[in-house]
Structures are given as C-alpha cells and as structure tokens.
C-alpha atoms as a PDB file:
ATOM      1  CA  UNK A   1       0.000   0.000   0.000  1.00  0.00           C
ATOM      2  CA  UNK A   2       2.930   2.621  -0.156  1.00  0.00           C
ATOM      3  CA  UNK A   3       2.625   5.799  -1.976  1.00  0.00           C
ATOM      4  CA  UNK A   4       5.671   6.979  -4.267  1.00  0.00           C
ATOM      5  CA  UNK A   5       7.610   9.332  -2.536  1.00  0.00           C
ATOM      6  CA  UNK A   6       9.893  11.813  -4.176  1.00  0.00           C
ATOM      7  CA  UNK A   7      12.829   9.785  -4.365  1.00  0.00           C
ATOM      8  CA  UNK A   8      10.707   6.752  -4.878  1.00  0.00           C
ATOM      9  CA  UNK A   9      11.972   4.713  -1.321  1.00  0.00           C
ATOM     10  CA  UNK A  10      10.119   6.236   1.307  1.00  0.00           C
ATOM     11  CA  UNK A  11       6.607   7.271   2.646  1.00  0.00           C
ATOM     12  CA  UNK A  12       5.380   9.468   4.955  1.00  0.00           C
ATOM     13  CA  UNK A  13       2.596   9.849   7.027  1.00  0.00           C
ATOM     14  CA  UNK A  14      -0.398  12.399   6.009  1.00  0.00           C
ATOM     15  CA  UNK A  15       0.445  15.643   7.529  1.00  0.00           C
ATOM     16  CA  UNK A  16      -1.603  16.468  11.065  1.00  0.00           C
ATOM     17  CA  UNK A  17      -2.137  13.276  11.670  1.00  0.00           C
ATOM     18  CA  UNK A  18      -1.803  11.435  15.220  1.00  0.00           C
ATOM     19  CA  UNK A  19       0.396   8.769  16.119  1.00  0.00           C
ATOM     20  CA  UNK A  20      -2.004   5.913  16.076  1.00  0.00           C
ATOM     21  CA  UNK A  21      -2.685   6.863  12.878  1.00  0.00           C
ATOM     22  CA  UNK A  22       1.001   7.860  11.531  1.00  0.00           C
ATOM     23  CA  UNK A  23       1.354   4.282   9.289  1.00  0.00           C
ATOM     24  CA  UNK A  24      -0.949   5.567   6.361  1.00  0.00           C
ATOM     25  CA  UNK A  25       1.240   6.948   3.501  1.00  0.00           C
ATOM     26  CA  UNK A  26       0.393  10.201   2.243  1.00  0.00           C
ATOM     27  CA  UNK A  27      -2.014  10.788  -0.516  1.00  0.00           C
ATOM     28  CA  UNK A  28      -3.786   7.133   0.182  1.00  0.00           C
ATOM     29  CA  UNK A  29      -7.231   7.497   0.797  1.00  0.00           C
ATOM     30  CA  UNK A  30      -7.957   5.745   4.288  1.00  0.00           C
ATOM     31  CA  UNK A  31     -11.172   4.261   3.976  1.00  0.00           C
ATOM     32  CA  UNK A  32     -10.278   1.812   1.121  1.00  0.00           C
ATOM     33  CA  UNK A  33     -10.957  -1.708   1.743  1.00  0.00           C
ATOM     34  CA  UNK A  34      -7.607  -2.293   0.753  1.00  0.00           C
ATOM     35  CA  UNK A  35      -5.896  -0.222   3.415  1.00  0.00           C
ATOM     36  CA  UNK A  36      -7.821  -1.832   6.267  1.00  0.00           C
ATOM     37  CA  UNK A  37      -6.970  -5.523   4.523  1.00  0.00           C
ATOM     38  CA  UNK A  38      -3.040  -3.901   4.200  1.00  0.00           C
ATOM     39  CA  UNK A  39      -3.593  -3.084   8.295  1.00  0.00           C
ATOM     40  CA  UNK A  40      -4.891  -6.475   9.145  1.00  0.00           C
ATOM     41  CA  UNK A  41      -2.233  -8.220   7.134  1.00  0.00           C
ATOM     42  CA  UNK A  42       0.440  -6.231   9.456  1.00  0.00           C
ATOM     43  CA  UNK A  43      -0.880  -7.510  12.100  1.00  0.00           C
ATOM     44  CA  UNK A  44      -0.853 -10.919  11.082  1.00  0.00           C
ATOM     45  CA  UNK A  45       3.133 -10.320   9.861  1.00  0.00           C
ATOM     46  CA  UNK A  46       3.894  -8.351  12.917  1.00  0.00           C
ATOM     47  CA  UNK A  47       2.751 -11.115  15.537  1.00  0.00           C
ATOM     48  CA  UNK A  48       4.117 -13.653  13.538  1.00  0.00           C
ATOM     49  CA  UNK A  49       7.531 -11.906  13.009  1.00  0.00           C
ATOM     50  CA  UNK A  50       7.985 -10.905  16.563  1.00  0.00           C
ATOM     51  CA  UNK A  51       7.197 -14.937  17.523  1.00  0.00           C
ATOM     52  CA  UNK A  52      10.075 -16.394  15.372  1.00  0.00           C
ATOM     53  CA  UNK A  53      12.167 -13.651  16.354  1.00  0.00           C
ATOM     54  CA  UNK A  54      11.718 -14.091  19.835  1.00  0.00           C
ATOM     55  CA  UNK A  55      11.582 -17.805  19.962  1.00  0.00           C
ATOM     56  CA  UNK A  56      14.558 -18.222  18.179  1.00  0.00           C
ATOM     57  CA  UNK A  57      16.802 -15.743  20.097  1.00  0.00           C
ATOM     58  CA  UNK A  58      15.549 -17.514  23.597  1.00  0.00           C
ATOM     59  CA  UNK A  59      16.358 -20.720  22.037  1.00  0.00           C
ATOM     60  CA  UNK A  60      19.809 -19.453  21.124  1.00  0.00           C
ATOM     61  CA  UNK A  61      20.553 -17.415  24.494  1.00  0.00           C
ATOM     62  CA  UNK A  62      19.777 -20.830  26.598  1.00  0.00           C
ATOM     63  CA  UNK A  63      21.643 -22.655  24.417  1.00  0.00           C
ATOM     64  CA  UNK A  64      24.839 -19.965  24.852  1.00  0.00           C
ATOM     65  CA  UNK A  65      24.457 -20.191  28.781  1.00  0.00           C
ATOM     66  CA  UNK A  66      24.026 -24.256  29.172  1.00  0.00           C
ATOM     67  CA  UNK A  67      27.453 -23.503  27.082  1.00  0.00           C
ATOM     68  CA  UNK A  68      29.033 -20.963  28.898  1.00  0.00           C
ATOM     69  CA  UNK A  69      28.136 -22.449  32.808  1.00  0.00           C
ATOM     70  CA  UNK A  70      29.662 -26.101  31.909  1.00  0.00           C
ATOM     71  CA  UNK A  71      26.840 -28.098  30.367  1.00  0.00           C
ATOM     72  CA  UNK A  72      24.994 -28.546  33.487  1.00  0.00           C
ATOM     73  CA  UNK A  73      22.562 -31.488  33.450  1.00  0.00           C
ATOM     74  CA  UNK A  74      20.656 -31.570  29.982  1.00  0.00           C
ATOM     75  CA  UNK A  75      19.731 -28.349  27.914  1.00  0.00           C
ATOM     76  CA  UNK A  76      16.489 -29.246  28.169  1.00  0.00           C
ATOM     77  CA  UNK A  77      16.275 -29.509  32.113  1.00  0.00           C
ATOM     78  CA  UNK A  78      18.044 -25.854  31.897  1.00  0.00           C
ATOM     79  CA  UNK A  79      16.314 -24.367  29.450  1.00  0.00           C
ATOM     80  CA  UNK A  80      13.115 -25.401  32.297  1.00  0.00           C
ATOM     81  CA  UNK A  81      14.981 -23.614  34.305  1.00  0.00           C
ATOM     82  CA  UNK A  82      16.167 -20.341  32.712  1.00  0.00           C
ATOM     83  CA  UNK A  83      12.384 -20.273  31.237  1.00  0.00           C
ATOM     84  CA  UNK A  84      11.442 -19.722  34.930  1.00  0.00           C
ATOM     85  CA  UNK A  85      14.252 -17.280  35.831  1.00  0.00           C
ATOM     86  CA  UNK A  86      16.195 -20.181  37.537  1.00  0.00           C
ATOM     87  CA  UNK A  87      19.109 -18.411  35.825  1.00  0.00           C
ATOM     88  CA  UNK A  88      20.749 -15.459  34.643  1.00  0.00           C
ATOM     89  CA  UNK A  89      20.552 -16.637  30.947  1.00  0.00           C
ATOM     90  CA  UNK A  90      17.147 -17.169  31.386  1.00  0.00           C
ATOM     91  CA  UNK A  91      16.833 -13.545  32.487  1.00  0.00           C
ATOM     92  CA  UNK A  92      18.586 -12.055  29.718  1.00  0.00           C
ATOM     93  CA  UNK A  93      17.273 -14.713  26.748  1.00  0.00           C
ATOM     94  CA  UNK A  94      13.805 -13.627  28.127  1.00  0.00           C
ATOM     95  CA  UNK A  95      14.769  -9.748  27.764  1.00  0.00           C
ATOM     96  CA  UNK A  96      16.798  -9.929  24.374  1.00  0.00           C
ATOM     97  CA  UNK A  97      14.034 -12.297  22.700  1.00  0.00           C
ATOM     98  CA  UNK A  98      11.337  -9.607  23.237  1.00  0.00           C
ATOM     99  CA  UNK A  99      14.015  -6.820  22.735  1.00  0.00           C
ATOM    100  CA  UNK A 100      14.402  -8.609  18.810  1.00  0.00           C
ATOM    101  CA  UNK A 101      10.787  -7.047  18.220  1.00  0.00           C
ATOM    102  CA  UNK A 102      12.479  -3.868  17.851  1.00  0.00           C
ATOM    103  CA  UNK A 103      14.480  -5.225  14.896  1.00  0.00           C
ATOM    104  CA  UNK A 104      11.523  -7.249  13.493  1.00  0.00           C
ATOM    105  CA  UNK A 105       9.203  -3.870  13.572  1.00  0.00           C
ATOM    106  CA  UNK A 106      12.403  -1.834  11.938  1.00  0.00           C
ATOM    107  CA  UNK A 107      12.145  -4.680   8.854  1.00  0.00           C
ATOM    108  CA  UNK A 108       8.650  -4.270   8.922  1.00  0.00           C
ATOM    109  CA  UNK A 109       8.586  -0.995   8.105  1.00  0.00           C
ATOM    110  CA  UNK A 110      11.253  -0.769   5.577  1.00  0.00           C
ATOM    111  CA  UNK A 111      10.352  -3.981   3.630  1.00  0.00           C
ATOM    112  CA  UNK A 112       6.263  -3.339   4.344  1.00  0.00           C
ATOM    113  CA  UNK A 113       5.802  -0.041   4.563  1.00  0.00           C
ATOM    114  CA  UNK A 114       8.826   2.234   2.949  1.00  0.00           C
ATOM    115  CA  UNK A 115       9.123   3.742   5.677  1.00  0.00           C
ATOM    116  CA  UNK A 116      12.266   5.241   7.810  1.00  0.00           C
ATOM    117  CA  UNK A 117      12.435   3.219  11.043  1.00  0.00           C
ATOM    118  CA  UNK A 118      12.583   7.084  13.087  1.00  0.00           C
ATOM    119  CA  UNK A 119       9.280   7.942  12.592  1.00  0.00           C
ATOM    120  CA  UNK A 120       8.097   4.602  15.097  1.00  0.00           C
ATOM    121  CA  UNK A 121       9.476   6.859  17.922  1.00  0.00           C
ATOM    122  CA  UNK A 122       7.368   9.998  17.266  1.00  0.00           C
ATOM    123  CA  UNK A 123       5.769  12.089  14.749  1.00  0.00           C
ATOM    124  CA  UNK A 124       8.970  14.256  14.933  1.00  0.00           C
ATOM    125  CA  UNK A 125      10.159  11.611  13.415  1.00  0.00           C
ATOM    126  CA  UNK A 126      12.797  10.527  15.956  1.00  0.00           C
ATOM    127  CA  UNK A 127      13.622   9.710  19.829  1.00  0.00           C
ATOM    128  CA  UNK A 128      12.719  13.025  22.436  1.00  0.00           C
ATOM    129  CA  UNK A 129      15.486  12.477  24.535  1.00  0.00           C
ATOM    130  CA  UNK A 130      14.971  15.345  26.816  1.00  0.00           C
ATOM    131  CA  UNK A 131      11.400  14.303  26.688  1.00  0.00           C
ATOM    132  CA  UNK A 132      12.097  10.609  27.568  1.00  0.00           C
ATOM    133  CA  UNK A 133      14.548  10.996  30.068  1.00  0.00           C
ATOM    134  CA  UNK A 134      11.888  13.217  32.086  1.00  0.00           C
ATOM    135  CA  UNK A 135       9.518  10.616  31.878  1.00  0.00           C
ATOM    136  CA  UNK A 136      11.952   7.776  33.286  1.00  0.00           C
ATOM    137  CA  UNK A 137      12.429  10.509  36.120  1.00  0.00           C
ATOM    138  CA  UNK A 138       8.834  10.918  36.695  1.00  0.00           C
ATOM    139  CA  UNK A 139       8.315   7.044  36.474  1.00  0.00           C
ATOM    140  CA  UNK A 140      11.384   6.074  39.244  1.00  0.00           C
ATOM    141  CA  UNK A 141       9.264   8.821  41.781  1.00  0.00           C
ATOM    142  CA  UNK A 142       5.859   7.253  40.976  1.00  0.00           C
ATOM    143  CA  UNK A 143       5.992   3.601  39.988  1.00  0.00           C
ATOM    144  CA  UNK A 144       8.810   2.541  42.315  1.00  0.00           C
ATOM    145  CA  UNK A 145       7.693   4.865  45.082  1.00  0.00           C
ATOM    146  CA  UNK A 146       4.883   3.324  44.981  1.00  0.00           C
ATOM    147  CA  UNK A 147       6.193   0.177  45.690  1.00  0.00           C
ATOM    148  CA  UNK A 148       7.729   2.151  49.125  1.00  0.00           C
ATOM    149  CA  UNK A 149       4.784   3.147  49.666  1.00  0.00           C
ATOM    150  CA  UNK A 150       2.873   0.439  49.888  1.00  0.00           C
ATOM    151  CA  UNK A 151       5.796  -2.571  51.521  1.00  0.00           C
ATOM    152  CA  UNK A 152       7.916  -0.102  53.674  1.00  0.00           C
ATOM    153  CA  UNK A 153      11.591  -0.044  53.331  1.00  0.00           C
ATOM    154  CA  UNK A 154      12.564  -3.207  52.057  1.00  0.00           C
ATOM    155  CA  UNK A 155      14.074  -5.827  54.303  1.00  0.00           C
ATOM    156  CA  UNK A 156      17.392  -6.582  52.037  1.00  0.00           C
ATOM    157  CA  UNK A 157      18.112 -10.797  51.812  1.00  0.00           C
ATOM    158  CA  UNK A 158      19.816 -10.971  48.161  1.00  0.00           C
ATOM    159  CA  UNK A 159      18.986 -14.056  45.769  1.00  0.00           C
ATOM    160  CA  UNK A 160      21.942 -16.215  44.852  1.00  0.00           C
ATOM    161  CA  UNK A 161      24.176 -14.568  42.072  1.00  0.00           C
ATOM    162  CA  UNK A 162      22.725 -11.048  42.737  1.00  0.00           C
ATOM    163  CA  UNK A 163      25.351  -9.225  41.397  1.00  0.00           C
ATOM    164  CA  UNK A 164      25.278 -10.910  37.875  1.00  0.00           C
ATOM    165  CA  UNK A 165      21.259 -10.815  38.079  1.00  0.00           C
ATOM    166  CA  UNK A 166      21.525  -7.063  38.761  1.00  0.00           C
ATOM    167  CA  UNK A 167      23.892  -5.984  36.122  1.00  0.00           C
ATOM    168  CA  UNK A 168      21.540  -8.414  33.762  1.00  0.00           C
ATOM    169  CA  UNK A 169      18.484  -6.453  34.754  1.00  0.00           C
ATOM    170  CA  UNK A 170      20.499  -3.364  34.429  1.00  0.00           C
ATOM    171  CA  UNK A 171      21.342  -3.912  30.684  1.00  0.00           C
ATOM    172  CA  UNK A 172      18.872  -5.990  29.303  1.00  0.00           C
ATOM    173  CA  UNK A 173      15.589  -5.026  30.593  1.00  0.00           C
ATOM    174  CA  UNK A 174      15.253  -1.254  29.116  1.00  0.00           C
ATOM    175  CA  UNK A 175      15.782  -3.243  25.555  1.00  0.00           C
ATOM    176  CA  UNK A 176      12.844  -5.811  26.985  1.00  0.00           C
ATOM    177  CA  UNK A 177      10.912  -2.707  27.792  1.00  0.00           C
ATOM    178  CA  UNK A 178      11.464  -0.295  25.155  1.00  0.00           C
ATOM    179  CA  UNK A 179      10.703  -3.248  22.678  1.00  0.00           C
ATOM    180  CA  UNK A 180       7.197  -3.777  24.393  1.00  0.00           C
ATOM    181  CA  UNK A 181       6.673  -0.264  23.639  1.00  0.00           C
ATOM    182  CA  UNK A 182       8.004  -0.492  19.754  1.00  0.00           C
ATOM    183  CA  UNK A 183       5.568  -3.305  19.095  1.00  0.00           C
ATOM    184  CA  UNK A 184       2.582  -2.450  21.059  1.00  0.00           C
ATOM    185  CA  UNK A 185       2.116   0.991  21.348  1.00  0.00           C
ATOM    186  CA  UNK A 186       4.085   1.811  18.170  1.00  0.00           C
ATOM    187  CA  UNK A 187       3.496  -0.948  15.753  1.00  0.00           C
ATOM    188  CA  UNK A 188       0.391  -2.692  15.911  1.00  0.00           C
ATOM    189  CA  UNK A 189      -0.863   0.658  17.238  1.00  0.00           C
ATOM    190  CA  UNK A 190      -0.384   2.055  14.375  1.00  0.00           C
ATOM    191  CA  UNK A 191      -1.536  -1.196  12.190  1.00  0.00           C
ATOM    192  CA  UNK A 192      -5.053  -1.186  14.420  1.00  0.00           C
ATOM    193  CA  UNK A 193      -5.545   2.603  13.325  1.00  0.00           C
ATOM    194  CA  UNK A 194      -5.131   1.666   9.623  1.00  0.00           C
ATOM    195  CA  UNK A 195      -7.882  -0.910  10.124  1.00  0.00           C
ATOM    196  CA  UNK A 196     -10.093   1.465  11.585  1.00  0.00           C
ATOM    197  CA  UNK A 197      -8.847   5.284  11.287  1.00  0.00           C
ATOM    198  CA  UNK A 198      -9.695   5.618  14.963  1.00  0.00           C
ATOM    199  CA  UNK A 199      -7.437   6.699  17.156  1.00  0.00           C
ATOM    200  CA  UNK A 200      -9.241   5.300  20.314  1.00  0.00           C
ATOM    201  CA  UNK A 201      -9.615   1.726  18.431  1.00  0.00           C
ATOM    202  CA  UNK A 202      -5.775   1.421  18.029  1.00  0.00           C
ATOM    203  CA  UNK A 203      -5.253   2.302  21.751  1.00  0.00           C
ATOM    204  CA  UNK A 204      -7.953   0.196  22.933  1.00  0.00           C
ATOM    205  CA  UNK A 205      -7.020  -3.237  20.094  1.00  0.00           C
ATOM    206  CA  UNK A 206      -3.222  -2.807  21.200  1.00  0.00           C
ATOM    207  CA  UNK A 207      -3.934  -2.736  24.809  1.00  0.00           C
ATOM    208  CA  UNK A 208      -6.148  -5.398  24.876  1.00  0.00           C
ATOM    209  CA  UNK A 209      -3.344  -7.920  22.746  1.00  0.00           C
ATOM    210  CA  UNK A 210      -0.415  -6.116  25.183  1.00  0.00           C
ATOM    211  CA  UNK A 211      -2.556  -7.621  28.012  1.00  0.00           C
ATOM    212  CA  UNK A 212      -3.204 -11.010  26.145  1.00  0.00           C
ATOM    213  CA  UNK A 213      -0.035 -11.565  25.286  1.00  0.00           C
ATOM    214  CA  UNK A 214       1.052 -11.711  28.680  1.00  0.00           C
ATOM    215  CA  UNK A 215      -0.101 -15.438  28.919  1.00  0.00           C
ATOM    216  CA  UNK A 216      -1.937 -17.073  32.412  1.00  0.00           C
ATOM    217  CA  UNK A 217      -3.524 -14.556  34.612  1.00  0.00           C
ATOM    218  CA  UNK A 218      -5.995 -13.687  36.662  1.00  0.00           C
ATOM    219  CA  UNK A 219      -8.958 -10.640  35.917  1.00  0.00           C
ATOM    220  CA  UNK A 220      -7.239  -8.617  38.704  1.00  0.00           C
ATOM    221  CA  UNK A 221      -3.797  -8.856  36.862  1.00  0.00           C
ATOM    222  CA  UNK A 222      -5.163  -9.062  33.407  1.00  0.00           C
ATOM    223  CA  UNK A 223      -7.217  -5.723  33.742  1.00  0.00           C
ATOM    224  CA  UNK A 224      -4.124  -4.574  35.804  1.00  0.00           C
ATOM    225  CA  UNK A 225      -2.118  -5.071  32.202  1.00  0.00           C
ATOM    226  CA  UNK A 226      -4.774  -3.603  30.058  1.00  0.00           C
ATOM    227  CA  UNK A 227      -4.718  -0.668  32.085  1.00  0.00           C
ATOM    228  CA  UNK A 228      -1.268   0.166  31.615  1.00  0.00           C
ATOM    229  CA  UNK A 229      -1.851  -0.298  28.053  1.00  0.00           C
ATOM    230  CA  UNK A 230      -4.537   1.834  27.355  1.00  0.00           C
ATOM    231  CA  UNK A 231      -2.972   4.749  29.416  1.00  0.00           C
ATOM    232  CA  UNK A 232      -0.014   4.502  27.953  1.00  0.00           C
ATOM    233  CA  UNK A 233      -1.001   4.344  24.463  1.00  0.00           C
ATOM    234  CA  UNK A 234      -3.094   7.629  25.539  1.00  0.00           C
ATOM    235  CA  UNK A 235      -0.187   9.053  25.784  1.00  0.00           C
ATOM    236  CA  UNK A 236       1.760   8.116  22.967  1.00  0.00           C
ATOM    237  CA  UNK A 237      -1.695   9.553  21.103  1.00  0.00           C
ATOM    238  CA  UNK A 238      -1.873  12.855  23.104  1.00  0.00           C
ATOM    239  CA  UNK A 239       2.459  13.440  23.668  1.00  0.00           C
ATOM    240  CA  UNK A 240       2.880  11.951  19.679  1.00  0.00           C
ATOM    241  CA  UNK A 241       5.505   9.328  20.498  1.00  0.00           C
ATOM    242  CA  UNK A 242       6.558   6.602  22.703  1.00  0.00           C
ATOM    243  CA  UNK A 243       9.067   8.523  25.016  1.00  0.00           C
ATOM    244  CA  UNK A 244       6.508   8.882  27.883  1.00  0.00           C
ATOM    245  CA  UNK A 245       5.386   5.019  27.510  1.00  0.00           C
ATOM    246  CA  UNK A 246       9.153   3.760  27.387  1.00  0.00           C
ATOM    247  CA  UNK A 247      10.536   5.797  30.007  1.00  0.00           C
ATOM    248  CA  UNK A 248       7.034   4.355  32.369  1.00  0.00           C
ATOM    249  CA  UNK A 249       7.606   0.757  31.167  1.00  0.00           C
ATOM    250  CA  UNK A 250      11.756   1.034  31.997  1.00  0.00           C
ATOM    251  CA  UNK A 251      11.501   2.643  35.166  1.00  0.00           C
ATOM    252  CA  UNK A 252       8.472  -0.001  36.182  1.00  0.00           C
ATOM    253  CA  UNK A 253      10.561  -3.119  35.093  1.00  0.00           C
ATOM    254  CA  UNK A 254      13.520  -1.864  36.749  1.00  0.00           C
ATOM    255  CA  UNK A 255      11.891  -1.194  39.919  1.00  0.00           C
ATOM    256  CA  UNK A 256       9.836  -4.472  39.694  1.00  0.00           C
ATOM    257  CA  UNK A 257      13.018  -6.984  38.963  1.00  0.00           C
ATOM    258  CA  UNK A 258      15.761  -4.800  40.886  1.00  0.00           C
ATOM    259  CA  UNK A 259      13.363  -4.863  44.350  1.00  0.00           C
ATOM    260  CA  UNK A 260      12.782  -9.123  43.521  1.00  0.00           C
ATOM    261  CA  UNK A 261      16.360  -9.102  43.301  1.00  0.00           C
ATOM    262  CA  UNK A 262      16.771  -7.907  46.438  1.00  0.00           C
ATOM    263  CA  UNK A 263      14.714  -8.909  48.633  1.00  0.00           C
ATOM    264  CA  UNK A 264      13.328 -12.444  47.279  1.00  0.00           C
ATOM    265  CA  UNK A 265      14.114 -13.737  43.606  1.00  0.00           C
ATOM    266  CA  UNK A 266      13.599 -12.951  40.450  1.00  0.00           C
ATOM    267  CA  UNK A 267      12.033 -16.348  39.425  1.00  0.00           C
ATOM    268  CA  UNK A 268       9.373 -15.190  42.096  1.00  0.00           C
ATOM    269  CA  UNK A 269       8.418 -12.437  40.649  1.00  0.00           C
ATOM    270  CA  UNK A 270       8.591 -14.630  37.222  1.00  0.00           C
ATOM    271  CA  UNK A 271       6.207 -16.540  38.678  1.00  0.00           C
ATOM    272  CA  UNK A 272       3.421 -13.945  39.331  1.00  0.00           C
ATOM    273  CA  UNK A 273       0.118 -14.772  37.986  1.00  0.00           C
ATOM    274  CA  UNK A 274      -2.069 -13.360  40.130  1.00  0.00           C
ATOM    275  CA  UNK A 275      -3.065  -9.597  41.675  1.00  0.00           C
ATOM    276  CA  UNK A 276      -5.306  -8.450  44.106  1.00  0.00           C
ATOM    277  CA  UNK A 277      -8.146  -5.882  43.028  1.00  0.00           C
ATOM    278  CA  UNK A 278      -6.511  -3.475  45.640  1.00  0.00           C
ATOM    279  CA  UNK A 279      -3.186  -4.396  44.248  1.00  0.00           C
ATOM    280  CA  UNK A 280      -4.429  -3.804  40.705  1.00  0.00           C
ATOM    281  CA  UNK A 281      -5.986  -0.829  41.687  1.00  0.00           C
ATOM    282  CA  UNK A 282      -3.436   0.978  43.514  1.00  0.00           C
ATOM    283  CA  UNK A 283      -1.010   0.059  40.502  1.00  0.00           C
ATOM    284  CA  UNK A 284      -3.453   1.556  37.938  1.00  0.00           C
ATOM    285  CA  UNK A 285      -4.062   4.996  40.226  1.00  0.00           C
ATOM    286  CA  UNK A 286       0.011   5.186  39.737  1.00  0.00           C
ATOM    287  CA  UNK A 287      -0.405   4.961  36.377  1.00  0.00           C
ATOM    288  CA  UNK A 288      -2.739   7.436  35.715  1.00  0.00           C
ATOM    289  CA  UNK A 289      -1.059   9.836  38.127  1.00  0.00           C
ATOM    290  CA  UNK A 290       2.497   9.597  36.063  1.00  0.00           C
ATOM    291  CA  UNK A 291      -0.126  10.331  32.607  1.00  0.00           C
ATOM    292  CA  UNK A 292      -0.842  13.009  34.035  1.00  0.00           C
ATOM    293  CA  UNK A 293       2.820  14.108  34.961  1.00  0.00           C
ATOM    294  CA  UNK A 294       3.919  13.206  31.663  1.00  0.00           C
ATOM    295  CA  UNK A 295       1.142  14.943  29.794  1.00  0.00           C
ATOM    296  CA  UNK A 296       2.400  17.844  31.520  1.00  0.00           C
ATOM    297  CA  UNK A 297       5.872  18.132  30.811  1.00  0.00           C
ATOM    298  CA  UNK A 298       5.177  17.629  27.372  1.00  0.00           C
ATOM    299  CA  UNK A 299       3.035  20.759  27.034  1.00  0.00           C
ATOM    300  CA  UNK A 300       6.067  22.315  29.203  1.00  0.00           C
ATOM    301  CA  UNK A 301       8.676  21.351  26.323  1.00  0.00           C
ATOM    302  CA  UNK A 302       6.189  21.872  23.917  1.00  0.00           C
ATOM    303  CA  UNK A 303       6.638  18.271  22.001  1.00  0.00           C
ATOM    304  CA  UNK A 304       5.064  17.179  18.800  1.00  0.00           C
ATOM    305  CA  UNK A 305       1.912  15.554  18.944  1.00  0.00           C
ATOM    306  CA  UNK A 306       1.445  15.547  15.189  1.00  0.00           C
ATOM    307  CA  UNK A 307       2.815  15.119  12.086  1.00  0.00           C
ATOM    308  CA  UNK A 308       4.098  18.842  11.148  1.00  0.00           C
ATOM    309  CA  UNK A 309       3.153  20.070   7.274  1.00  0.00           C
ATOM    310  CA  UNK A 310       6.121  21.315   6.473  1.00  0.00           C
ATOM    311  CA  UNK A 311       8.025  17.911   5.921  1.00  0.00           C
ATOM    312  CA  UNK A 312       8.519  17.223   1.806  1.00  0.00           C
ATOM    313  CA  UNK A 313       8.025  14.168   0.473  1.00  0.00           C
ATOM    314  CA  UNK A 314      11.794  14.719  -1.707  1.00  0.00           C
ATOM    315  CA  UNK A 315      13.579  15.939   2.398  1.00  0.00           C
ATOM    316  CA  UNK A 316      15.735  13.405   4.089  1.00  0.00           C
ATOM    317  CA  UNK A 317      15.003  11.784   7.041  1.00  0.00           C
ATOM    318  CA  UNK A 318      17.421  11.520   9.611  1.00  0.00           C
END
C-alpha cells in the first residue's frame, strides 16, 4: 500500500495526523478496503515476526548459557529452568528475545511499509530524549515509590548470584521494555488505526493484545495489564511518540526486577500470575497519576503531537 515518494523509497505519514494513525502513507485514501486488509495483514506479519524472532533468540541465548556455565545437566532440564528465571541466561534470553521485536518492527517498516524506522518513535520523526529521560524521572518517583509506599523499606536478603542478576536487569531489561513499547504501542498501534482510522480503536485493540499476550492470569492482573496499556497508548496519542510510555515501562521493570532481586528472587516475581483488586488498583491509580505528569511536561517542552506540514516528500530523514 505505499505511496511513491519523491525519491521513490520512502513514505510518509499524512500531515496532522496522530500517532495511532502515523502508518498511512500520504495521498492514500484511508477508507479503502484495501488499506484496512493492508492493516490487518500487518498484524498478522507483525505477531508472527515478533514470535520467530523471539523464539529463536531464547532458544539461542539458553543454548549460549548451558554452554558458557559447563553443560549442566541436559539443555532441556536448563532451558526449564532459565524459562522460569532459575538463571541469569534465562533472564537475559527472556529480555533480548522480546528486545528482537524492535528489529523485526524496523524490517517491517522498511520492507512493508517504505518507511524510515525514526518515525516509530514519534511524529517528529525521531527519539525526544529530553522528553524521555523526564519521563523515566517521573516514572522512578511514581511507579517505584509506589512500591515504598505500599511494603515499607525493604528488608534486604539478596537471591543467589545477585550481582550478575543485577547488572543483567540493568542492561537488558530497558531493551525488553522499550521493545514492548516499539511493538505495542508503536506498531500494531499504528496497524489497528489503519484498520479502523480511529485513534481510540488502536489504543484500545493494542492494549487489549499487550494484556493477552502476557499469557496465564488472573482478571485482577489481566485488567491490571490492560490498564497500563490503554494509558499509555493515551499518551503516545496525546504526547505523539513513545518517550513517555518507554521511560514508564523502563523505570516499572527496573523497579519491579531490581526490588525481587533484592529482597526475594527474580524467578518469584517470574512466577506472578495473580493480583489483588486493591493491588491492581493501587497500581493503575500510579499509572494514571504519572499520565498526568507526563502529559504535563510535554506541554512544558512543547513536544510534537502531530505530524508537522512542512516535511517534503523529496527531504531526508534523519
């Protein structure tokens, strides 16, 4: 479905337009049963993509640790393990196979979509850094001060290995959670609002597969998921990028892994499948309340929310 651009490689978006709507190339008319077919097929690509991807880097980060700590026992009976976060290369084949969806979604949307990888970040096209790095700030004070909040200081009894767990978490779980971000909130996102030229149907269809996707769970947990979903791809709609979701999704994972790290294991907070409706609740209130920060300091720095008119079809993206 691309349009010819100048040069004849690249599209862009229609100018004005939102980011859940950003996919369309200009000059298509949006309402064709072809584009909505076109979004749909994305989809179906997209998902698919992201599960080879991801499967196949696990399979080949388990395989490197069973390697790397001696062959212990069979692969199989460590791959059990490192599935559950028995292990550090589970932790880290966990975070780097969902981090791949970043490089699936870039392929998608050269090969797919002509279209320069940038403008997934933000209608700028491009990463906010300034913008981003506030939101992480905002998202350590209200998602892991919540977690204060609510259990006290922390009574510190480290898991085994915590050292090599903690610089593990340290590296590979922004990629984990910035990839979340690229596929949910910025890809299918953006496929969902070529299916329906909605923006509220793209928020609501990718929050609703970011909370499926999550596998066994109870209502409290699942709604708990969806939440963060839909707020968060408010904001990528109202702020025009995913710099406010990323920096909330890093700053949350951190927190989440770093304080299981510390004061339990990380294979037991691997193994959460259930949430109280208070616990849900209070979780969701946090959310909302860093939205609203968020929302705020991006009228402060005055960010993009849409795509600006003056961009040429024939100018380089960068």
């Amino acid at each position: 479905m691309p349009v010819s651009t100048a040069d004849d490689r690249w599209t862009l978006p229609e100018p004005g337009s939102r980011y859940p709507l950003a996919l369309l190339g200009r000059g298509i008319e949006p309402e064709q049963a072809s584009v909505r077919f076109f979004g749909i097929l994305a989809i179906v690509i997209g998902i698919a993509g992201y599960s080879i991807a991801a499967s196949s880097v696990n399979l080949f980060v388990d395989w490197l640790g069973w390697l790397l700590d001696g062959r212990p026992g069979t692969l199989t009976d460590y791959s059990t393990r490192s599935t559950a976060f028995e292990t550090v290369a589970g932790l880290v084949a966990a975070n780097l196979a969902i981090g791949s969806a970043i490089l699936v979604v870039f392929g998608l949307l050269r090969l797919l979509h002509r279209r320069k990888a940038t403008w997934i970040w933000s209608v700028s096209p491009g990463v906010r850094w300034r913008f981003l790095l506030a939101c992480f700030l905002v998202g350590v004070v209200v998602l892991v001060g919540l977690q204060f909040l609510i259990s006290g200081v922390p009574v510190l009894k480290p898991q085994p290995d915590i050292v090599a767990y903690v610089v593990a978490i340290l590296v590979t779980s922004p990629i984990q959670a910035a990839a979340e971000e690229v596929l949910f909130r910025g890809y299918l996102m953006q496929a969902l609002g070529m299916v329906w030229r909605r923006e509220w149907f793209a928020v609501v269809g990718s929050a609703l597969l970011f909370a499926l996707f999550h596998g066994t769970q109870n209502l409290p947990l699942f709604f708990h998921r969806f939440f963060f979903g839909l707020i968060m791809g408010a904001l990528a709609w109202r702020t025009g990028g995913l710099e406010a979701s990323i920096g909330a999704h890093i700053a949350n994972n951190l927190g989440a892994f770093l304080w299981a790290a510390l004061t339990s294991s990380v294979a037991q907070a691997r193994a959460i499948q259930e949430l109280t409706w208070l616990g849900a609740g209070e979780e969701i209130a946090a959310f909302a309340v860093f939205a609203l920060i968020a929302w705020w300091i991006a009228g402060r720095m005055r960010v993009q929310a849409t795509v600006g008119a003056g961009l040429s079809l024939a100018r380089p993206l960068r």
